[in-house]
Protein backbone atom coordinates (compact mmCIF):
# COMPACT_ATOMS: atom_id res chain seq x y z
CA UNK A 1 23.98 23.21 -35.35
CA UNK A 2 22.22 24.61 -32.50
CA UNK A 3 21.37 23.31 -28.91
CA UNK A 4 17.75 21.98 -30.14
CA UNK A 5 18.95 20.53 -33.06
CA UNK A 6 21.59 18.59 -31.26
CA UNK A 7 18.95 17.31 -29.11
CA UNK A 8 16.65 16.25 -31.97
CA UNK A 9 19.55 14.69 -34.12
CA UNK A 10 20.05 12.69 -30.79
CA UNK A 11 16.61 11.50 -30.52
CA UNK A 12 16.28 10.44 -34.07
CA UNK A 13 19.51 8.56 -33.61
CA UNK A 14 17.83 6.33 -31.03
CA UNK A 15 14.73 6.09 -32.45
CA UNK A 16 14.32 2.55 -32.27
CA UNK A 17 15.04 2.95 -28.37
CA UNK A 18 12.21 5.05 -28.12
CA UNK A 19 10.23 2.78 -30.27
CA UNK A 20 10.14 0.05 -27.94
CA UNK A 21 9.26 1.98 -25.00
CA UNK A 22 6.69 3.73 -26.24
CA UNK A 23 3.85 1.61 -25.37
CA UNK A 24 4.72 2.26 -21.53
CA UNK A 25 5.16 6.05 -22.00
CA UNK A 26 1.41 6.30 -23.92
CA UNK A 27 0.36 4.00 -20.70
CA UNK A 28 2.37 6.19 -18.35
CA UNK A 29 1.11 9.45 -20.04
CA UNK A 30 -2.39 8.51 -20.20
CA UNK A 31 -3.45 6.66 -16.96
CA UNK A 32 -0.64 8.48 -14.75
CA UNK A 33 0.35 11.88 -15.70
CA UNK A 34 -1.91 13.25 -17.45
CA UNK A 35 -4.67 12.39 -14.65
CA UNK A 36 -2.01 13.63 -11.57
CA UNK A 37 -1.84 16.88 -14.06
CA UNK A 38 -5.57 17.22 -13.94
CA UNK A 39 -6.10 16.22 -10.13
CA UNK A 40 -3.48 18.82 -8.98
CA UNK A 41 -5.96 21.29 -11.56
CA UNK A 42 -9.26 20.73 -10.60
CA UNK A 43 -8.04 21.01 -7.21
CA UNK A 44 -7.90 24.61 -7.66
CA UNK A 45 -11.69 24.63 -8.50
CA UNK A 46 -14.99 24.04 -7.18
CA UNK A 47 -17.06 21.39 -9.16
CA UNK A 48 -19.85 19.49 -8.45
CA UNK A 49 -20.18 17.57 -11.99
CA UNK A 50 -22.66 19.52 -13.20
CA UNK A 51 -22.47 23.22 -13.15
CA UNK A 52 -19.51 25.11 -14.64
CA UNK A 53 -16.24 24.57 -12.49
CA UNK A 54 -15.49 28.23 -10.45
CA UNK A 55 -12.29 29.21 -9.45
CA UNK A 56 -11.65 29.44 -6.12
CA UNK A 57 -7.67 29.16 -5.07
CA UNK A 58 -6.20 27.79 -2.36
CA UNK A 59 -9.93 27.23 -0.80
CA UNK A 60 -10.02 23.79 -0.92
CA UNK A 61 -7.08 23.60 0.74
CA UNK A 62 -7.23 25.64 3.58
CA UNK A 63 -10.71 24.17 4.45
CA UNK A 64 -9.27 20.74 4.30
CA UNK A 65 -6.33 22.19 6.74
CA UNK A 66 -8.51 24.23 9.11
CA UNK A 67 -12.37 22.73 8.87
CA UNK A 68 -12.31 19.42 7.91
CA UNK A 69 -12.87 17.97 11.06
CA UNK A 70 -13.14 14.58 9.64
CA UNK A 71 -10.07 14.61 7.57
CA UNK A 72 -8.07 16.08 10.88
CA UNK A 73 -9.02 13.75 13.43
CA UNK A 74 -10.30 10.66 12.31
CA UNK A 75 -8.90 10.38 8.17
CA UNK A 76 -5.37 11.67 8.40
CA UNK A 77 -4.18 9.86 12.09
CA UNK A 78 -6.15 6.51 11.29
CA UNK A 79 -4.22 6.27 7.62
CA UNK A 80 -0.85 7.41 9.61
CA UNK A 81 -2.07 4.63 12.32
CA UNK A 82 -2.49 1.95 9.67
CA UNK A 83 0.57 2.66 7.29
CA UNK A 84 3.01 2.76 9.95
CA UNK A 85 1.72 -0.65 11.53
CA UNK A 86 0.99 -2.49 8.49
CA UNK A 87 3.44 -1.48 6.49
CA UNK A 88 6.52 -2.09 8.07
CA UNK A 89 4.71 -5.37 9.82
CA UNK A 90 3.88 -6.60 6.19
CA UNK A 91 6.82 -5.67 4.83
CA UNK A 92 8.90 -7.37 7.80
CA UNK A 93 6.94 -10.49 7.43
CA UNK A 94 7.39 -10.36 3.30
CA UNK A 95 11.48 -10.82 4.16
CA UNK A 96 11.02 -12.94 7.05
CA UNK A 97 8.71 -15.61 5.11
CA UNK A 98 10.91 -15.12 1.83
CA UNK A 99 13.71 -16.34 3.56
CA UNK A 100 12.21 -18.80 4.89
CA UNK A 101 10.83 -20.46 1.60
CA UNK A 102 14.40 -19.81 0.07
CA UNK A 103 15.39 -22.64 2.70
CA UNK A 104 13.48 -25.11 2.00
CA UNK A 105 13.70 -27.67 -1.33
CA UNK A 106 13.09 -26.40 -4.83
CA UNK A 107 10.37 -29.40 -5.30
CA UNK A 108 7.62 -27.46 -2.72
CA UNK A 109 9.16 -24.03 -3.03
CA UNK A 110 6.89 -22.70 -5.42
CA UNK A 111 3.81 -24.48 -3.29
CA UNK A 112 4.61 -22.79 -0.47
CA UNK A 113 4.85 -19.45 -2.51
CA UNK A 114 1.30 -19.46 -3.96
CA UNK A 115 0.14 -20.20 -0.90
CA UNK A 116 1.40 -16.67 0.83
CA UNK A 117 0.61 -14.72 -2.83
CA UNK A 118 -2.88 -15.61 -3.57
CA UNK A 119 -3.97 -13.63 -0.55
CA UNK A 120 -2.86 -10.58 -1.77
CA UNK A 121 -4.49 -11.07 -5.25
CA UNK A 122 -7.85 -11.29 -3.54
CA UNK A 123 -9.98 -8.32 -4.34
CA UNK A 124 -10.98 -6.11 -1.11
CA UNK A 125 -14.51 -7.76 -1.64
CA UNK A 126 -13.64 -10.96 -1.68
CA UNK A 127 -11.76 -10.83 1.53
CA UNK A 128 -14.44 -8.91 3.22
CA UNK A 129 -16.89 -11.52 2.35
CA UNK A 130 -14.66 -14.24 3.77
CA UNK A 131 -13.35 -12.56 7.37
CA UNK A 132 -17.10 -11.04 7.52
CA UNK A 133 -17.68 -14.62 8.30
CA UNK A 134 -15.15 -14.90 10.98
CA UNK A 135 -15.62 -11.87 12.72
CA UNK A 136 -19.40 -12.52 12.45
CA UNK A 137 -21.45 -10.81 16.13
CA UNK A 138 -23.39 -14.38 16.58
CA UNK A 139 -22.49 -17.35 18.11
CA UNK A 140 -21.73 -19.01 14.60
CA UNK A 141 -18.94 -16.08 13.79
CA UNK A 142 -15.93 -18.13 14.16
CA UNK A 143 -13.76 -16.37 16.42
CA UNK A 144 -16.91 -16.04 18.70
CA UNK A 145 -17.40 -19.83 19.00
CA UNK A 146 -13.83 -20.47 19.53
CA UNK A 147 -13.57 -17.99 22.73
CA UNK A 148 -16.77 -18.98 23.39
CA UNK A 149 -15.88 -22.85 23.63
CA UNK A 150 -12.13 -21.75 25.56
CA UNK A 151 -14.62 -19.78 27.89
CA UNK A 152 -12.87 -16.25 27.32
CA UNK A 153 -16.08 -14.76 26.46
CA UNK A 154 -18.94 -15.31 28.12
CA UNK A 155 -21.34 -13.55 25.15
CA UNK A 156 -20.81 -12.88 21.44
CA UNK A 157 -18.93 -9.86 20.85
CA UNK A 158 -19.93 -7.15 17.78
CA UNK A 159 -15.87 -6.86 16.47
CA UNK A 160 -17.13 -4.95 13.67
CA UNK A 161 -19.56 -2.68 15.28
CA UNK A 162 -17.38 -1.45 17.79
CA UNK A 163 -14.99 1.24 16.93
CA UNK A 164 -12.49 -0.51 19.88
CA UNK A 165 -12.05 -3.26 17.84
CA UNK A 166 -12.74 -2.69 13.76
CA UNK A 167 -9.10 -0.48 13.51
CA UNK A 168 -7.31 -3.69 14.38
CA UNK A 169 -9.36 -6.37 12.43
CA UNK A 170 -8.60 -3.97 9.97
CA UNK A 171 -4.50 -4.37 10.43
CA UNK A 172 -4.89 -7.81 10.99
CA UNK A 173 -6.49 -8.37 7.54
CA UNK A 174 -4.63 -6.01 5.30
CA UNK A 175 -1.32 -7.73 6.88
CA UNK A 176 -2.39 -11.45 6.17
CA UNK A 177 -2.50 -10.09 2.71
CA UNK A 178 0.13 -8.20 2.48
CA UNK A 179 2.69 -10.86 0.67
CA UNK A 180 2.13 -8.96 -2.46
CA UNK A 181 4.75 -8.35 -5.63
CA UNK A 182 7.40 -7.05 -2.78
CA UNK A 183 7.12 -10.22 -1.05
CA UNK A 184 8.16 -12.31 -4.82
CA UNK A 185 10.65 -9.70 -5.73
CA UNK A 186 12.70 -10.00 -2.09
CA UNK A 187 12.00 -13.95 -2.73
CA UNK A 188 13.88 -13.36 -6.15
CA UNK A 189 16.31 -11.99 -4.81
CA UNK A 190 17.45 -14.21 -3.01
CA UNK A 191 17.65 -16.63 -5.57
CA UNK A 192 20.42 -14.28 -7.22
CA UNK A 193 22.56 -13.87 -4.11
CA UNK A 194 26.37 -15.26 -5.09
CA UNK A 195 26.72 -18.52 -2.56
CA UNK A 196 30.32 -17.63 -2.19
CA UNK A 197 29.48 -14.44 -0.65
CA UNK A 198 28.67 -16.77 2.39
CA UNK A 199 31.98 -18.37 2.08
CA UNK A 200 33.99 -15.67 2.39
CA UNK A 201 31.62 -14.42 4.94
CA UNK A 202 32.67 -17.49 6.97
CA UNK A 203 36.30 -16.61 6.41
CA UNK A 204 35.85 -12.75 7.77
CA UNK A 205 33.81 -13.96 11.16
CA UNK A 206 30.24 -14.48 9.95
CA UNK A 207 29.46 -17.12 12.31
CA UNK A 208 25.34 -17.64 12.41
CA UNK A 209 22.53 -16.99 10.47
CA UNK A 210 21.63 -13.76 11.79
CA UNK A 211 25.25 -12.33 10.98
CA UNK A 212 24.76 -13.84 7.07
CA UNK A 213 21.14 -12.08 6.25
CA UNK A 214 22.65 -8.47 7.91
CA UNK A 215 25.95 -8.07 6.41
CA UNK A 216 25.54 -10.58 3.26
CA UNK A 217 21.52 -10.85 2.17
CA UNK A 218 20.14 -7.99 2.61
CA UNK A 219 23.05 -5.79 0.91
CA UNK A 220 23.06 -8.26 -2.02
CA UNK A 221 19.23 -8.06 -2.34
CA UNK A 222 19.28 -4.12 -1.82
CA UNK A 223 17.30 -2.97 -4.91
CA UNK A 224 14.06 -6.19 -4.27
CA UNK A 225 14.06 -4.37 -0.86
CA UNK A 226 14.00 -0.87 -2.13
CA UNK A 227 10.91 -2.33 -4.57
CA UNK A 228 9.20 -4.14 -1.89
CA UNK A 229 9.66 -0.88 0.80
CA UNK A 230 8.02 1.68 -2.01
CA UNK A 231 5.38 -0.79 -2.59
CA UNK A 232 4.57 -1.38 1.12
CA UNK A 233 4.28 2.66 1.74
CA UNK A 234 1.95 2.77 -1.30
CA UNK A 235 -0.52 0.12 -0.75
CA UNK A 236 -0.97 0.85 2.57
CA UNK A 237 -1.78 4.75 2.12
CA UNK A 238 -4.02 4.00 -0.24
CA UNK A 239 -5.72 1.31 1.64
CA UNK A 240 -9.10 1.86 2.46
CA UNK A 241 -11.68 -0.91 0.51
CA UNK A 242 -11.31 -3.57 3.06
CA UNK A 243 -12.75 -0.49 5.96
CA UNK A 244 -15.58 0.24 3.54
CA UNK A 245 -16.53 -3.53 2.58
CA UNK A 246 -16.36 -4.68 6.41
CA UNK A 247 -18.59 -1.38 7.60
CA UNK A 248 -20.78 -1.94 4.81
CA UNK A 249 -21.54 -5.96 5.85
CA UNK A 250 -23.00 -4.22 9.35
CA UNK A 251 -25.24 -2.17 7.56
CA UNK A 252 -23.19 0.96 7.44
CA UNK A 253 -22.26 3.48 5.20
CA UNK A 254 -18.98 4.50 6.86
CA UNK A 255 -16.62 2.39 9.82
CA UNK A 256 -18.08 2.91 13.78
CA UNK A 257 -17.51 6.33 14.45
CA UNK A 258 -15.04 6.63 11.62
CA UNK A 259 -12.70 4.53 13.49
CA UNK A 260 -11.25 2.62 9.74
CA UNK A 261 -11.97 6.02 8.25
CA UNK A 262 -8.82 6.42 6.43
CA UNK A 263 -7.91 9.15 3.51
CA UNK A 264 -8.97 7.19 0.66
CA UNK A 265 -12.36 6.55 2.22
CA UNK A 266 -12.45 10.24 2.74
CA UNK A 267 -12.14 11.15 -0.85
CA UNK A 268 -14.03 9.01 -2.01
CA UNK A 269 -17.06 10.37 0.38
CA UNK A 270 -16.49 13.48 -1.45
CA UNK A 271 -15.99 12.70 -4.90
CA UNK A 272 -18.77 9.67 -4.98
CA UNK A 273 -21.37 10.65 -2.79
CA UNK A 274 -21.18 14.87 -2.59
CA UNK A 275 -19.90 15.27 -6.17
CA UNK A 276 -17.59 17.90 -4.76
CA UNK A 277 -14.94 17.06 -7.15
CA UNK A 278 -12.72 19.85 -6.86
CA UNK A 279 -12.59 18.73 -2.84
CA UNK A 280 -11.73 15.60 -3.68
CA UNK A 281 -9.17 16.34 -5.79
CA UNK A 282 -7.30 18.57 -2.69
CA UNK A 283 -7.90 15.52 -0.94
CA UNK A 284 -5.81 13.10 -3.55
CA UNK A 285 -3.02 15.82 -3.79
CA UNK A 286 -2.27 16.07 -0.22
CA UNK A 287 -2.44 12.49 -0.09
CA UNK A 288 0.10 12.15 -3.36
CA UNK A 289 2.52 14.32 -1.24
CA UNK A 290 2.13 12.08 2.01
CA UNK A 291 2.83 9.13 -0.47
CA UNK A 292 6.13 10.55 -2.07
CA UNK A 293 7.36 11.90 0.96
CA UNK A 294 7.23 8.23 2.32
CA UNK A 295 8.86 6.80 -0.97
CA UNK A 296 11.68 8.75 -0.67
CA UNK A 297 12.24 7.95 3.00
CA UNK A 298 12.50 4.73 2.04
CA UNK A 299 14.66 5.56 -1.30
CA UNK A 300 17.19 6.61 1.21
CA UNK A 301 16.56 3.72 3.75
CA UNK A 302 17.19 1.03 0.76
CA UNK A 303 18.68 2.86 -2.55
CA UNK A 304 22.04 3.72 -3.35
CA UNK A 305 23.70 6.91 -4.58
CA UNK A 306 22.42 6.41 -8.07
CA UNK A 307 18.22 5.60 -6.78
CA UNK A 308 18.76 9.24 -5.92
């Protein structure tokens, strides 16, 4: 029996493994890699939609590189901006307010828990509807009348008309709702720690708080941290509906001068609006690079030998 035959007498051994995760490899296959597959194809091309794709390289790429002004100074350091603020803010604040909800009785736990989750299962739309209100330019936007009435103002600012401000309403939203599956899997976690880990802890010279959740909780909830760092770095890069939605409540088609403009918005100005497809596929590529780069970073932050 040959090499391939081994193999195939193996996999028809198992076949009741593969049985049962089938469903998730069709889903895998079909909404992950086949699409990645043809992104990373038409990326080579130029298309429009309509008209035959042509051929053209490395073209897309190299214009993206060298004469995409956009994408260079405005897209690509405004989603670096964002990711690295958000995402290690949100992902700080997803331990920090897990551990503080693990303190407190089982009775209102789980109150206390949908009441940091549901943010984060708001659509983009939603939310923009609802801090649209707040940041409003009048005197009836709420965070004008309150510096208004405290006197800190002395007329109604335009937060999301001016390009000083609309970068950090935009971090200030996307963090409030940032409690997201990472925040219930480190929250899980800690459910699972071993109490008499903090026993012997005791015993060795743990003698606060502080000392417990760096040498006993976090190592003990190493993979829910792992989950909730890989989830942080992708939501965040591909951020970008909450810009769009608040720009397009002013009247605008993209943020004041392309100060939320961030790389999702970018390819989605191509692919949606100029139908160059092929573009916009660069676009996602580069930006599926930037993501997996960041995943592993944190793979080696968080995993162990074996998440290798």
């Amino acid at each position: 029996m040959n090499a391939v035959q081994a193999r195939f007498a193996e996999i028809w051994k198992h076949r009741l493994s593969y049985l049962f995760i089938a469903p998730f490899l069709v889903c895998f296959l079909l909404f992950i890699a086949i699409p990645v597959a043809m992104a990373i194809g038409l990326s080579f091309f130029s298309f429009n939609a309509l008209s035959k794709p042509t051929f053209i390289g490395w073209d897309n790429y190299l214009s993206i590189l060298t004469n995409d002004r956009i994408f260079l100074q405005y897209a690509l350091p405004n989603t670096f901006k964002f990711a690295v603020i958000v995402g290690p803010a949100g992902y700080f604040l997803s331990f920090v307010l897990a551990w503080f909800i693990h303190q407190i009785p089982k009775a209102v736990r789980d109150y206390y828990t949908l009441a940091m989750y549901t943010p984060s299962l708001t659509a983009g739309i939603a939310m923009s509807v609802v801090w649209i209100v707040f940041f409003s330019g009048d005197r009836v936007g709420y965070l004008n009348d309150i510096l208004l009435s405290l006197g800190w103002i002395s007329a109604p600012q335009l937060w999301l008309n001016d390009p000083r401000y609309f970068m950090n309403i935009m971090i200030f939203i996307s963090v409030w709702s940032s409690m997201g599956v990472g925040f219930l899997a480190m929250l899980a976690g800690l459910q699972t720690v071993n109490t008499e880990l903090y026993e012997a802890g005791k015993i060795d010279g743990v003698s606060n708080r502080l000392q417990e959740i760096i040498y006993i909780t976090i190592p003990s909830i190493k993979p829910q941290m792992l989950f909730g760092a890989v989830m942080a770095v992708v939501g965040t890069l591909k951020a970008g509906q909450i810009g769009s939605m608040l720009a397009l409540a002013t009247g605008q088609q993209v943020t004041p001068l392309y100060s939320g403009h961030l790389i999702t918005n970018h390819i989605d100005d191509f692919a949606m609006i100029r139908f160059e497809l092929g573009y916009a596929a660069a676009l996602s590529v580069l930006l599926l690079l930037i993501v997996y780069a960041a995943s592993r970073a944190a793979f080696r932050l968080f995993g162990t030998k074996g998440d290798e």
